[in-house]
PDB file of N, CA and C in Angstrom:
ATOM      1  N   UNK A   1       6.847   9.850   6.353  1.00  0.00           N
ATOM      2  CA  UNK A   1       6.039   8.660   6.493  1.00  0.00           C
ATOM      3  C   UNK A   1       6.063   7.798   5.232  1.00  0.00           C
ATOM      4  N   UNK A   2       6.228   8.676   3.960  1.00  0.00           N
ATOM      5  CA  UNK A   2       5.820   8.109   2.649  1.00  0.00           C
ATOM      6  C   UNK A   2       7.509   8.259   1.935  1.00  0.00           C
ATOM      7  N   UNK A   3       7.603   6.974   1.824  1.00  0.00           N
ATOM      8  CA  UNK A   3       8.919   7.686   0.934  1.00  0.00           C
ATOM      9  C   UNK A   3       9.299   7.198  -0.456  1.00  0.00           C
ATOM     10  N   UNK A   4       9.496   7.259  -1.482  1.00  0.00           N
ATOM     11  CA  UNK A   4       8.917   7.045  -3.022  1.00  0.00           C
ATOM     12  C   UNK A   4      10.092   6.485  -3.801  1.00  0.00           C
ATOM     13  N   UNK A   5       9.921   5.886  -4.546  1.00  0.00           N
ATOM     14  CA  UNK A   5      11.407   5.861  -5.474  1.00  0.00           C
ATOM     15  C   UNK A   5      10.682   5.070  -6.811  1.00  0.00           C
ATOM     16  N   UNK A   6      11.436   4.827  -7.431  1.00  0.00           N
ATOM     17  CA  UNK A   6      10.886   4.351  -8.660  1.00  0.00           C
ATOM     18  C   UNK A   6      11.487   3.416  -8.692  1.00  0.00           C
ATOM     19  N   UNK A   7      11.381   1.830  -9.620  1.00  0.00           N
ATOM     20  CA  UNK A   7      11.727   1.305 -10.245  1.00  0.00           C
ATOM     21  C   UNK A   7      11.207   0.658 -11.663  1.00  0.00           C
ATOM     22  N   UNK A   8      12.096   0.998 -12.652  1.00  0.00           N
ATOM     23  CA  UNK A   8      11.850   1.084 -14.105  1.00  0.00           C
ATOM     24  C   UNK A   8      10.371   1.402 -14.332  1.00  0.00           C
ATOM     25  N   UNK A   9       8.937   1.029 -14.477  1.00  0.00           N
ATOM     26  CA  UNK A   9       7.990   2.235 -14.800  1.00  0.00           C
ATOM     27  C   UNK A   9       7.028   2.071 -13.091  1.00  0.00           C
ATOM     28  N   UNK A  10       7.977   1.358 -12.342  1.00  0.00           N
ATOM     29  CA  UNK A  10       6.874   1.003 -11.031  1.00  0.00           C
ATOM     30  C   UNK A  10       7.339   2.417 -10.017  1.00  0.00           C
ATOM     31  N   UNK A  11       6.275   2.982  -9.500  1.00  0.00           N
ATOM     32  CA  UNK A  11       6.023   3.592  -8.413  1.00  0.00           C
ATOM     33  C   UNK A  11       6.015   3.314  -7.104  1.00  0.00           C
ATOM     34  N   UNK A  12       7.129   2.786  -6.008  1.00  0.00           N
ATOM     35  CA  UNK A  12       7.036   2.149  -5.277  1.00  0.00           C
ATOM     36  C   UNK A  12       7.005   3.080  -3.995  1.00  0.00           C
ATOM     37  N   UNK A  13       5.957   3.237  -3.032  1.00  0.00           N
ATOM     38  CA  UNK A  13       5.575   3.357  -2.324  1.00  0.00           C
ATOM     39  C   UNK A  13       6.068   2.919  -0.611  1.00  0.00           C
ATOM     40  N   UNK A  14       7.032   3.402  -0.064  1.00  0.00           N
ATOM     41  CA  UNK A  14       7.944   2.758   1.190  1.00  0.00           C
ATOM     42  C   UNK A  14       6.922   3.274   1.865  1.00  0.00           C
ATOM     43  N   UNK A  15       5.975   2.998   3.414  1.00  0.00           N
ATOM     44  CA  UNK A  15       5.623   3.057   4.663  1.00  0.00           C
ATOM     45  C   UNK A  15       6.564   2.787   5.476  1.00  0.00           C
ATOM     46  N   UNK A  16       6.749   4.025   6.446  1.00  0.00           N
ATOM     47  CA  UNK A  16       7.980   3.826   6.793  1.00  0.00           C
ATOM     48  C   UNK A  16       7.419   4.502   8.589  1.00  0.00           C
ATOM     49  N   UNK A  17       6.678   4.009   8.982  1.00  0.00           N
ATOM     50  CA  UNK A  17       5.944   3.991  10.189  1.00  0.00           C
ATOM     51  C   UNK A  17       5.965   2.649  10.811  1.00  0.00           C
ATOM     52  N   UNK A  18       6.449   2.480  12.354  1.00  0.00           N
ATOM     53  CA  UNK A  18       5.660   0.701  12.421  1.00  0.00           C
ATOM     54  C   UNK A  18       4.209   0.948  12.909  1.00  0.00           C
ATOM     55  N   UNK A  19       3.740   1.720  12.781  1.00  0.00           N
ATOM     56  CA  UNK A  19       2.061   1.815  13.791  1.00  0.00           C
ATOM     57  C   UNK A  19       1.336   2.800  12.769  1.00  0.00           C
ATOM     58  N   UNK A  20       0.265   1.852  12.014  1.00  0.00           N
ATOM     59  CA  UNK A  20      -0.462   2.637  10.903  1.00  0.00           C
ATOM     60  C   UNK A  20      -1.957   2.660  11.255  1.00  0.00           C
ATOM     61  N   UNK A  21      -2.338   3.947  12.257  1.00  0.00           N
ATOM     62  CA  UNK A  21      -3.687   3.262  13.197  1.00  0.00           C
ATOM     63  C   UNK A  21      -4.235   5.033  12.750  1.00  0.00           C
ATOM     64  N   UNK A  22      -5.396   5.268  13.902  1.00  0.00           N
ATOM     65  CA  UNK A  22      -6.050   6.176  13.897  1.00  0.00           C
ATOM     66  C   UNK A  22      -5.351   7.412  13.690  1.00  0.00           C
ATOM     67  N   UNK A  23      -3.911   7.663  14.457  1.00  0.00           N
ATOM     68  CA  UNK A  23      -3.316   8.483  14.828  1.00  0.00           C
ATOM     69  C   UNK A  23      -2.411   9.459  13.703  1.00  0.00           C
ATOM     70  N   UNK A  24      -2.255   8.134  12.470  1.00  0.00           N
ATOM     71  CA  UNK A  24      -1.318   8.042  11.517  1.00  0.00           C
ATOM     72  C   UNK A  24      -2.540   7.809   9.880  1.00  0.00           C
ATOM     73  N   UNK A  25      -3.697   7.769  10.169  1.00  0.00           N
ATOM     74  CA  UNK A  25      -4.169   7.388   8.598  1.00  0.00           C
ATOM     75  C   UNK A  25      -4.370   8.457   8.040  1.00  0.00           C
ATOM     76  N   UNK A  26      -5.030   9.311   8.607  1.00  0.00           N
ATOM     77  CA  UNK A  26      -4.975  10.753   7.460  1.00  0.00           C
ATOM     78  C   UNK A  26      -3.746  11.074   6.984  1.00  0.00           C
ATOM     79  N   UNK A  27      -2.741  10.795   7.501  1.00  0.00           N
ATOM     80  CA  UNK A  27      -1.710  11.726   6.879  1.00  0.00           C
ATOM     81  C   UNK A  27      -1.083  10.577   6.234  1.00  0.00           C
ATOM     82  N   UNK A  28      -1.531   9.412   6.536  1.00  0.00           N
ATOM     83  CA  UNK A  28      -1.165   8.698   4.992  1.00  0.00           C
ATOM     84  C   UNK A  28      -1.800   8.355   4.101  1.00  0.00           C
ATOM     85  N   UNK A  29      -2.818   8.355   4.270  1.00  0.00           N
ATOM     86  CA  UNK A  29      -3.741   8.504   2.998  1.00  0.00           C
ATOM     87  C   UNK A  29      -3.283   9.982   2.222  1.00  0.00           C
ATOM     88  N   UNK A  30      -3.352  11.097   2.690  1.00  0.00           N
ATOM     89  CA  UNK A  30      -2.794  12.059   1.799  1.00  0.00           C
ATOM     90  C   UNK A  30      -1.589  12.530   1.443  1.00  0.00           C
ATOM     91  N   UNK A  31      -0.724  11.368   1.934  1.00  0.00           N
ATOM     92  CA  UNK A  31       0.852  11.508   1.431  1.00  0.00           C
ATOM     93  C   UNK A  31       1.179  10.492   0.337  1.00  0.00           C
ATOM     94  N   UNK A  32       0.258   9.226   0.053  1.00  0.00           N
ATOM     95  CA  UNK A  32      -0.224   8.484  -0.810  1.00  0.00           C
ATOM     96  C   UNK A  32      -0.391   9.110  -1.965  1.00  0.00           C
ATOM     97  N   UNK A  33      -1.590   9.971  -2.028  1.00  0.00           N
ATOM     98  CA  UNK A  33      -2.608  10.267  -2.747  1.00  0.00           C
ATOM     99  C   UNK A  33      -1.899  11.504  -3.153  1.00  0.00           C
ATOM    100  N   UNK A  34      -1.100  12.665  -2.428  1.00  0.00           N
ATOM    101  CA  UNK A  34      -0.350  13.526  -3.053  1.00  0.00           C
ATOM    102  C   UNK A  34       1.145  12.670  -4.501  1.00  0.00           C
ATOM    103  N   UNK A  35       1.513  11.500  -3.450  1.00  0.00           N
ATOM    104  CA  UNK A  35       2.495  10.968  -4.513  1.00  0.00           C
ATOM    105  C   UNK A  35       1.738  10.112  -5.753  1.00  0.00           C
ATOM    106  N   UNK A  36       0.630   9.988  -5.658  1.00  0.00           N
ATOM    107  CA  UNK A  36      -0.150   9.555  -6.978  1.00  0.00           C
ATOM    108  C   UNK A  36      -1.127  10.912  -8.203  1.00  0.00           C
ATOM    109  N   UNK A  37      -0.508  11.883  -7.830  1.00  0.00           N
ATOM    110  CA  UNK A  37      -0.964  13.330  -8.493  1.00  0.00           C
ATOM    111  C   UNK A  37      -0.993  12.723 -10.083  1.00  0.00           C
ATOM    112  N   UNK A  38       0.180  12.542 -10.237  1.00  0.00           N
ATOM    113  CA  UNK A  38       0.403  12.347 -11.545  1.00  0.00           C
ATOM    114  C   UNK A  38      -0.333  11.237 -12.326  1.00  0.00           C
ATOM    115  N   UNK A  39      -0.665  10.340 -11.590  1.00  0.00           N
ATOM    116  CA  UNK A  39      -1.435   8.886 -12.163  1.00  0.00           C
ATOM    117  C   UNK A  39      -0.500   7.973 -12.677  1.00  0.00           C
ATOM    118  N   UNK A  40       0.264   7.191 -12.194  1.00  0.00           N
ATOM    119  CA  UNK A  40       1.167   6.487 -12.857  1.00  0.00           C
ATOM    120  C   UNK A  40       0.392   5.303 -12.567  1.00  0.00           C
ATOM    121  N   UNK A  41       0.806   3.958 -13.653  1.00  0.00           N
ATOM    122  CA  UNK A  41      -0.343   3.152 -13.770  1.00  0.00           C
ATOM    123  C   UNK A  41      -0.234   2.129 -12.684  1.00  0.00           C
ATOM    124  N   UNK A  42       1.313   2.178 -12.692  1.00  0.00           N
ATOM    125  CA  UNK A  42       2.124   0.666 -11.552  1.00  0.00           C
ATOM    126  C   UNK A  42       2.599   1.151 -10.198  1.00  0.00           C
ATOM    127  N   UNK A  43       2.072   0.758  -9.597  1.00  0.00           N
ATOM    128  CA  UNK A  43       2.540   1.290  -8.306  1.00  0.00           C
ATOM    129  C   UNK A  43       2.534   0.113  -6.906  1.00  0.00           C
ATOM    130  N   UNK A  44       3.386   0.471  -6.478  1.00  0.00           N
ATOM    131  CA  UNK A  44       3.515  -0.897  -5.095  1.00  0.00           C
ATOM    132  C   UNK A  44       3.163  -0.071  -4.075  1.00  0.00           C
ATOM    133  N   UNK A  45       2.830  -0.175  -2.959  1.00  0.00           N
ATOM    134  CA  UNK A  45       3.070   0.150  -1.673  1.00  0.00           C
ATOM    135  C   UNK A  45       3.652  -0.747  -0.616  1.00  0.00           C
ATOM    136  N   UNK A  46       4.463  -0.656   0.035  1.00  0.00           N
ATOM    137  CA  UNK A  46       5.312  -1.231   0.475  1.00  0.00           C
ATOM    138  C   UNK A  46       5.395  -1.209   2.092  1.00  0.00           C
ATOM    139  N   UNK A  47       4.763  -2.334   2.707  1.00  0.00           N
ATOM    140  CA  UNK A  47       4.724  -2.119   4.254  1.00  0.00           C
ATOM    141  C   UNK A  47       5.389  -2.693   4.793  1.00  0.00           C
ATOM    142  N   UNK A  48       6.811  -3.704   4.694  1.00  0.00           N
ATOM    143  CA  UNK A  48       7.943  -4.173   5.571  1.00  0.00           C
ATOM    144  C   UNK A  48       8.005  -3.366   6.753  1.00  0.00           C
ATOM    145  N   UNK A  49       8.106  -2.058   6.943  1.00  0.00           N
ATOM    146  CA  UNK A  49       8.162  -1.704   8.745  1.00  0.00           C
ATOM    147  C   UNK A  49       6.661  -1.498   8.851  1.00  0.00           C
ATOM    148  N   UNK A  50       5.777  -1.675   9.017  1.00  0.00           N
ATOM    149  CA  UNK A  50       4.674  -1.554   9.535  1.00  0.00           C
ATOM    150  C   UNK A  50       4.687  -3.011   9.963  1.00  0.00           C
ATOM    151  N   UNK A  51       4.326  -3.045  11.451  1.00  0.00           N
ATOM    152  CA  UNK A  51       4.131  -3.953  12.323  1.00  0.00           C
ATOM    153  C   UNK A  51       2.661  -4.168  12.663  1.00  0.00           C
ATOM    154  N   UNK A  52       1.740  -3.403  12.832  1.00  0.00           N
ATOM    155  CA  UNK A  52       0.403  -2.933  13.506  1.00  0.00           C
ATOM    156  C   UNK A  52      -0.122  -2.023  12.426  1.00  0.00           C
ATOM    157  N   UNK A  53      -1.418  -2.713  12.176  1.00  0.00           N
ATOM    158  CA  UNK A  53      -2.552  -1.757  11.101  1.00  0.00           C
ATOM    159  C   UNK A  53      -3.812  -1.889  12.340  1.00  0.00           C
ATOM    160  N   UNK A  54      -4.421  -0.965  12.113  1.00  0.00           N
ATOM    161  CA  UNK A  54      -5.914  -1.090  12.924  1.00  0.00           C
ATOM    162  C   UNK A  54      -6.748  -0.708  11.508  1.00  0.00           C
ATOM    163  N   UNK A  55      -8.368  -0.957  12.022  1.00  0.00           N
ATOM    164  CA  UNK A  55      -9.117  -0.706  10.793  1.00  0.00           C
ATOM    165  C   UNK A  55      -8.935   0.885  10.203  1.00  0.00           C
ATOM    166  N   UNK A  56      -8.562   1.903  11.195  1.00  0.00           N
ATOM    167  CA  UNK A  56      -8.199   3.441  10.200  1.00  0.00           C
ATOM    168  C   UNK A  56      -7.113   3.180   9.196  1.00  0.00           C
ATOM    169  N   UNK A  57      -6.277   2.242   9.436  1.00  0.00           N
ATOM    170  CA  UNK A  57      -5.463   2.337   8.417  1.00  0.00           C
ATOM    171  C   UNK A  57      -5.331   1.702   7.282  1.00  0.00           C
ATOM    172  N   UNK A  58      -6.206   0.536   7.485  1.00  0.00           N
ATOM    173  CA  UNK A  58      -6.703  -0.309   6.698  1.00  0.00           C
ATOM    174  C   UNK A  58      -8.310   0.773   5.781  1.00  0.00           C
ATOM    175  N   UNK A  59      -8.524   1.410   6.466  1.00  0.00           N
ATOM    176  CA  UNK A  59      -9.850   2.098   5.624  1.00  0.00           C
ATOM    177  C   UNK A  59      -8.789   3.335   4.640  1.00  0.00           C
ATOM    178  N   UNK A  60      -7.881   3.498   5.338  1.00  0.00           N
ATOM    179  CA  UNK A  60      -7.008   4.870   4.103  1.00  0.00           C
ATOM    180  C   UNK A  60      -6.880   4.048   3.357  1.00  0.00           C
ATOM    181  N   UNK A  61      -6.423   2.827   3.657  1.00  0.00           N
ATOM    182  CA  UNK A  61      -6.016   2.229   1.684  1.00  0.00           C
ATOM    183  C   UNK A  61      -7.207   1.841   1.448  1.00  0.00           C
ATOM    184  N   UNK A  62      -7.983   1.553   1.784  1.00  0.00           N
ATOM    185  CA  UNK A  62      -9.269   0.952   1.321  1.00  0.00           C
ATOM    186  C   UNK A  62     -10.126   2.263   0.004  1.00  0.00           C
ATOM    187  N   UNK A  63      -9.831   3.529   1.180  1.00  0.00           N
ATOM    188  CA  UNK A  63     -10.193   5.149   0.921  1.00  0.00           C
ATOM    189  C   UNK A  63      -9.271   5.546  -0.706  1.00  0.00           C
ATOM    190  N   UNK A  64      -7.931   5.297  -0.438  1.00  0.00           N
ATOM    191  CA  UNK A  64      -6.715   5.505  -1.492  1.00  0.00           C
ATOM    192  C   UNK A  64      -7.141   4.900  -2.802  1.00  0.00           C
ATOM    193  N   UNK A  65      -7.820   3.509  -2.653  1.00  0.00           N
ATOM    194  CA  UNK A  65      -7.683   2.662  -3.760  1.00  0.00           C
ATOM    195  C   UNK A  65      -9.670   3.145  -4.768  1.00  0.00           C
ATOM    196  N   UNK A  66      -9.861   3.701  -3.844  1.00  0.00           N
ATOM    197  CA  UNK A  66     -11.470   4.458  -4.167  1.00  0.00           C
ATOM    198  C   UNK A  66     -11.178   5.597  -5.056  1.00  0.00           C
ATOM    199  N   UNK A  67     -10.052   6.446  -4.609  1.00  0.00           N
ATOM    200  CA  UNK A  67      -9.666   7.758  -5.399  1.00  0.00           C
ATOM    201  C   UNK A  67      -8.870   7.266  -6.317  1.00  0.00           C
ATOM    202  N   UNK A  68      -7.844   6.312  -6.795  1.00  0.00           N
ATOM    203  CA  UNK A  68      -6.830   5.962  -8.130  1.00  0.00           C
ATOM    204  C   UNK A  68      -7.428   5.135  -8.750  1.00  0.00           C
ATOM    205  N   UNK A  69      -8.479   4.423  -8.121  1.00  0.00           N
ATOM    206  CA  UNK A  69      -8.915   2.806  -9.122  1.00  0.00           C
ATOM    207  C   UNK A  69      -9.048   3.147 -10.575  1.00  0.00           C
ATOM    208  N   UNK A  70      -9.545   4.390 -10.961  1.00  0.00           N
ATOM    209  CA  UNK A  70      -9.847   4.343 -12.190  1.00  0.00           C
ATOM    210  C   UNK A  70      -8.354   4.690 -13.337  1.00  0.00           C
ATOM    211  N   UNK A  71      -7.292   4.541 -12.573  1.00  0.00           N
ATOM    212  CA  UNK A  71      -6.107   4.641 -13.305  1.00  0.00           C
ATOM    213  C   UNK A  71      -5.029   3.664 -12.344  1.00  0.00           C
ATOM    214  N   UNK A  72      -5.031   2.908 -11.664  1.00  0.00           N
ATOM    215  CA  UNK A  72      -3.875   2.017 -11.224  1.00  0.00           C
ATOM    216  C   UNK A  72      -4.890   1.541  -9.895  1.00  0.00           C
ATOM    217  N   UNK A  73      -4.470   0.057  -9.802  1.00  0.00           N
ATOM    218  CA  UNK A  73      -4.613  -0.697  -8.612  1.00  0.00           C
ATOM    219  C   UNK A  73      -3.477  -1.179  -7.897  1.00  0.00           C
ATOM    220  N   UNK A  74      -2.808  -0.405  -6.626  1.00  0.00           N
ATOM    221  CA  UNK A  74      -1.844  -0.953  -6.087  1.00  0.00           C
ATOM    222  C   UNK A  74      -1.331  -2.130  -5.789  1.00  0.00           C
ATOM    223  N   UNK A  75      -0.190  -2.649  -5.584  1.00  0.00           N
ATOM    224  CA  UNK A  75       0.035  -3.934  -5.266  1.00  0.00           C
ATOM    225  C   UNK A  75       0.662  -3.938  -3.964  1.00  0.00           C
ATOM    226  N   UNK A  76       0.231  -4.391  -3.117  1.00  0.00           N
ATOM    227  CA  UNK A  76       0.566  -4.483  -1.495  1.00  0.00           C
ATOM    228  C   UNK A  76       2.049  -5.352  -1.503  1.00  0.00           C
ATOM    229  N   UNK A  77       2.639  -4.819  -0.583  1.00  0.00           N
ATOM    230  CA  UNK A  77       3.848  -6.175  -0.387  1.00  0.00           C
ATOM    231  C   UNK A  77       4.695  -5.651   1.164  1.00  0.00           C
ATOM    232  N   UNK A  78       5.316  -6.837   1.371  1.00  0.00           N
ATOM    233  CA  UNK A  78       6.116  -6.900   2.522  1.00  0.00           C
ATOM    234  C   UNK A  78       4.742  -6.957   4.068  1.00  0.00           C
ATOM    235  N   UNK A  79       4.159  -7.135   3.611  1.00  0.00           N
ATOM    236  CA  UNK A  79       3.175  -7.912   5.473  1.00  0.00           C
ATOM    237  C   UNK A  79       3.666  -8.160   6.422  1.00  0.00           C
ATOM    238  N   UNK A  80       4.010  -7.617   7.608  1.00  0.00           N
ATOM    239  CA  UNK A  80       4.312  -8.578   8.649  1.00  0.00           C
ATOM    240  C   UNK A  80       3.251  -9.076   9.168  1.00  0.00           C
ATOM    241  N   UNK A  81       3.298  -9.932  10.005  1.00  0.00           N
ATOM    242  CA  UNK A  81       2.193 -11.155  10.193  1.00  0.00           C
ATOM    243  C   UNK A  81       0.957 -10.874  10.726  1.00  0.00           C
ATOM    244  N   UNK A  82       1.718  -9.632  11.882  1.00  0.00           N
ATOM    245  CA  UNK A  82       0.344  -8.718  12.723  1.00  0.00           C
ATOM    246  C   UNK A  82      -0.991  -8.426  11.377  1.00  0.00           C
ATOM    247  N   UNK A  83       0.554  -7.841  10.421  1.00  0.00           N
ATOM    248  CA  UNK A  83      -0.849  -6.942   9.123  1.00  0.00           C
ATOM    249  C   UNK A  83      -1.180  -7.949   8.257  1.00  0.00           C
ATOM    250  N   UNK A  84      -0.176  -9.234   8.392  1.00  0.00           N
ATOM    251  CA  UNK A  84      -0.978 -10.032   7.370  1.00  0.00           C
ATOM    252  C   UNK A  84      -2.265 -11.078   8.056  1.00  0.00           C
ATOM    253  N   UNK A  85      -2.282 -10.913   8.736  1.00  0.00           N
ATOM    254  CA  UNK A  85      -3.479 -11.462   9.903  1.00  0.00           C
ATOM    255  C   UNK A  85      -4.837 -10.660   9.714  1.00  0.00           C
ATOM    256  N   UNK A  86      -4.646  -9.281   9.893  1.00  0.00           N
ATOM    257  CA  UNK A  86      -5.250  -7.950   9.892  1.00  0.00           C
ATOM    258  C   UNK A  86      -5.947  -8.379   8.566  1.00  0.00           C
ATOM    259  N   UNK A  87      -5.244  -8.245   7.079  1.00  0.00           N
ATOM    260  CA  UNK A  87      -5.586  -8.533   5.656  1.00  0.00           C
ATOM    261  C   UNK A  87      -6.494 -10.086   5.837  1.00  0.00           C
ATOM    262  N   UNK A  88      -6.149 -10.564   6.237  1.00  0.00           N
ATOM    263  CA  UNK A  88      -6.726 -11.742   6.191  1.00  0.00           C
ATOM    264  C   UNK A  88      -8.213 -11.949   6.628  1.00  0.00           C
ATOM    265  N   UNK A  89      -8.257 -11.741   7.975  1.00  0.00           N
ATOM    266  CA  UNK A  89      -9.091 -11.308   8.640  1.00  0.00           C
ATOM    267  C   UNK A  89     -10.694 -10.473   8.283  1.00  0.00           C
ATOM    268  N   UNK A  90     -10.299  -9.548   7.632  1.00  0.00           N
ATOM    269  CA  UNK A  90     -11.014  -8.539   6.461  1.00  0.00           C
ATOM    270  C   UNK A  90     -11.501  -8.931   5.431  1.00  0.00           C
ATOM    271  N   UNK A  91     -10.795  -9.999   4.874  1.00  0.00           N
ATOM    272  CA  UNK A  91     -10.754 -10.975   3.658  1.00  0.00           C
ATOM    273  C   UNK A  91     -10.173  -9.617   2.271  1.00  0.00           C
ATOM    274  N   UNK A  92      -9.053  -8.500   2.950  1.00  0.00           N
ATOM    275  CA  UNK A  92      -8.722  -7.468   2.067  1.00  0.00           C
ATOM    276  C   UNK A  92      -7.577  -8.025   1.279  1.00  0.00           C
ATOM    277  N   UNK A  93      -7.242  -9.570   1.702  1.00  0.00           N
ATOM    278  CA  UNK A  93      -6.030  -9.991   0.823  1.00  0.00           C
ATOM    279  C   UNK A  93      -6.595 -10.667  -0.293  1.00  0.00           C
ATOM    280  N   UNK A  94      -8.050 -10.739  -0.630  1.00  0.00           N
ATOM    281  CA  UNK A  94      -8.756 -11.353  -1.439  1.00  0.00           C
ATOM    282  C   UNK A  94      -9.219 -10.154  -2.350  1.00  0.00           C
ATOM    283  N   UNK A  95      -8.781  -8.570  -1.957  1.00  0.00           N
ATOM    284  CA  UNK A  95      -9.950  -7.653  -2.587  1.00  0.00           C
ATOM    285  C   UNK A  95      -8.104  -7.050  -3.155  1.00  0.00           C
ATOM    286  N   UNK A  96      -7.201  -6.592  -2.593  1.00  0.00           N
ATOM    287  CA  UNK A  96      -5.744  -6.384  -3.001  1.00  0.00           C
ATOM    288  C   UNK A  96      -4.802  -7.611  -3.355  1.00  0.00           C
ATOM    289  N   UNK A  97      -4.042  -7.157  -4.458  1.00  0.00           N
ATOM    290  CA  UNK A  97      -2.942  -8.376  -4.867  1.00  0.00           C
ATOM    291  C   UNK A  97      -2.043  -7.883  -4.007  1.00  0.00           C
ATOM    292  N   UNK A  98      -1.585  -9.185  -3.158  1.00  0.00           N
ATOM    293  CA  UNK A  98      -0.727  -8.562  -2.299  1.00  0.00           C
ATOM    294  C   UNK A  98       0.836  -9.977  -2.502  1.00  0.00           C
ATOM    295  N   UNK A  99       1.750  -9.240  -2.271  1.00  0.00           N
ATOM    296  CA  UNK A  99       3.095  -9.775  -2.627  1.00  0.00           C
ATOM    297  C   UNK A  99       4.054 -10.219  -1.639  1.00  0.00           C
ATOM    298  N   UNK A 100       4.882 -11.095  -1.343  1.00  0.00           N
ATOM    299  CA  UNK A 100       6.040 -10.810  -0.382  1.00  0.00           C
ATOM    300  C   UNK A 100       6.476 -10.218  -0.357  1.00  0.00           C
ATOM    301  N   UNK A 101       7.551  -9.487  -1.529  1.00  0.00           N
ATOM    302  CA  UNK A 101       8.551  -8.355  -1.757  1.00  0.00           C
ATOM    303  C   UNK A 101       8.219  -7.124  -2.703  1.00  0.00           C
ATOM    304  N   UNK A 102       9.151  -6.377  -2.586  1.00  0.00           N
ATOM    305  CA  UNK A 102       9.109  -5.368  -3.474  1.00  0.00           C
ATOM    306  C   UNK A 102       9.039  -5.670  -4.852  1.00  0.00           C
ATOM    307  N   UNK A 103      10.554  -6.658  -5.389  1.00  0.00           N
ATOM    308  CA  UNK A 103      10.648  -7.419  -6.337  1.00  0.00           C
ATOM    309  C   UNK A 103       9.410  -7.991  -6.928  1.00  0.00           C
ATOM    310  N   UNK A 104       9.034  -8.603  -6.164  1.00  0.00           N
ATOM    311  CA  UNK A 104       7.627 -10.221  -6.484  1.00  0.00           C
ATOM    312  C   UNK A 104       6.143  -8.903  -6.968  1.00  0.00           C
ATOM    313  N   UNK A 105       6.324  -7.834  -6.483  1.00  0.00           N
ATOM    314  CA  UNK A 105       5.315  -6.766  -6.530  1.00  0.00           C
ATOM    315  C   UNK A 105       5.717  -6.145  -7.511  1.00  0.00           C
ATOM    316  N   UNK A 106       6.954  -6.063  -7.992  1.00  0.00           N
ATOM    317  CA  UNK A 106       6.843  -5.204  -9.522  1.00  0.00           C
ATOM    318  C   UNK A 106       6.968  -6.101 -10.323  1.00  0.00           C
ATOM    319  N   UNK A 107       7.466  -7.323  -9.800  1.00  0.00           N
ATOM    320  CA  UNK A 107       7.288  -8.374 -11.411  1.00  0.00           C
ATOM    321  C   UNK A 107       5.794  -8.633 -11.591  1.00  0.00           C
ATOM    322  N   UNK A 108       4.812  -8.750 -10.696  1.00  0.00           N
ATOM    323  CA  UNK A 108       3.825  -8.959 -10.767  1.00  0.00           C
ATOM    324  C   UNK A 108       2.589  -8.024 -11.425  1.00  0.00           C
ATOM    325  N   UNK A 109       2.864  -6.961 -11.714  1.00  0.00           N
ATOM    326  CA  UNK A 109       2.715  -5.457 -12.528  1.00  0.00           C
ATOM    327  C   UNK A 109       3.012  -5.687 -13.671  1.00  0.00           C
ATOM    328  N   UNK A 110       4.006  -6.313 -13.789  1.00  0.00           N
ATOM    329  CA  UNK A 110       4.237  -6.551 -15.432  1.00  0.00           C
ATOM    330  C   UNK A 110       3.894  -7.693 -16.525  1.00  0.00           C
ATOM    331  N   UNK A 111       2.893  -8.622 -15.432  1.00  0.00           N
ATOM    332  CA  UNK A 111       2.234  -9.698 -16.170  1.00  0.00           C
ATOM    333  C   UNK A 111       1.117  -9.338 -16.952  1.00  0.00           C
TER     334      UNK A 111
END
């Protein structure tokens, strides 16, 4: 579901589900939260295939960003419109920095 890679000190975070709802938030919230063990400070999460968020999945990151805040605030990127509607909606694109790309999300880490 979670698949990780680095770039130069960013932690980037792939979602690699298109349907991030009731069915799917526990186990990403703790596949998240297992790949943030270490505390690294920069980290993206990255939702390009996620098509569909419902509020469970929107409450794991909400949940995620409750357990790391005190060592990194993620940077959201890649929205499709369903989830950037969803963010909007919530007014959670006002409470997360959220990015177009992967790129635009780690340059934005380094300001």
């Amino acid at each position: 579901m979670i698949t990780p890679q680095t770039i130069g000190d960013t932690l980037v975070l792939s979602v690699n589900v298109p349907r991030l709802d009731a069915a799917l938030a526990v186990r990403f919230r703790e596949e998240v939260l297992q790949q943030l063990t270490e505390e690294p400070s920069r980290v993206v999460i990255d939702f390009s295939a996620v098509t569909f968020l419902d509020s469970s999945g929107l409450g794991a990151l909400v949940s995620i960003v409750k357990r790391v805040g005190h060592h990194c605030r993620p940077v959201i990127c890649g929205l499709q419109p369903a989830v950037q509607t969803m963010f909007a909606l919530t007014r959670m694109d006002q409470v997360f920095k959220v990015r177009g790309t992967v790129d635009e999300a780690v340059a934005s880490l380094a300001e």
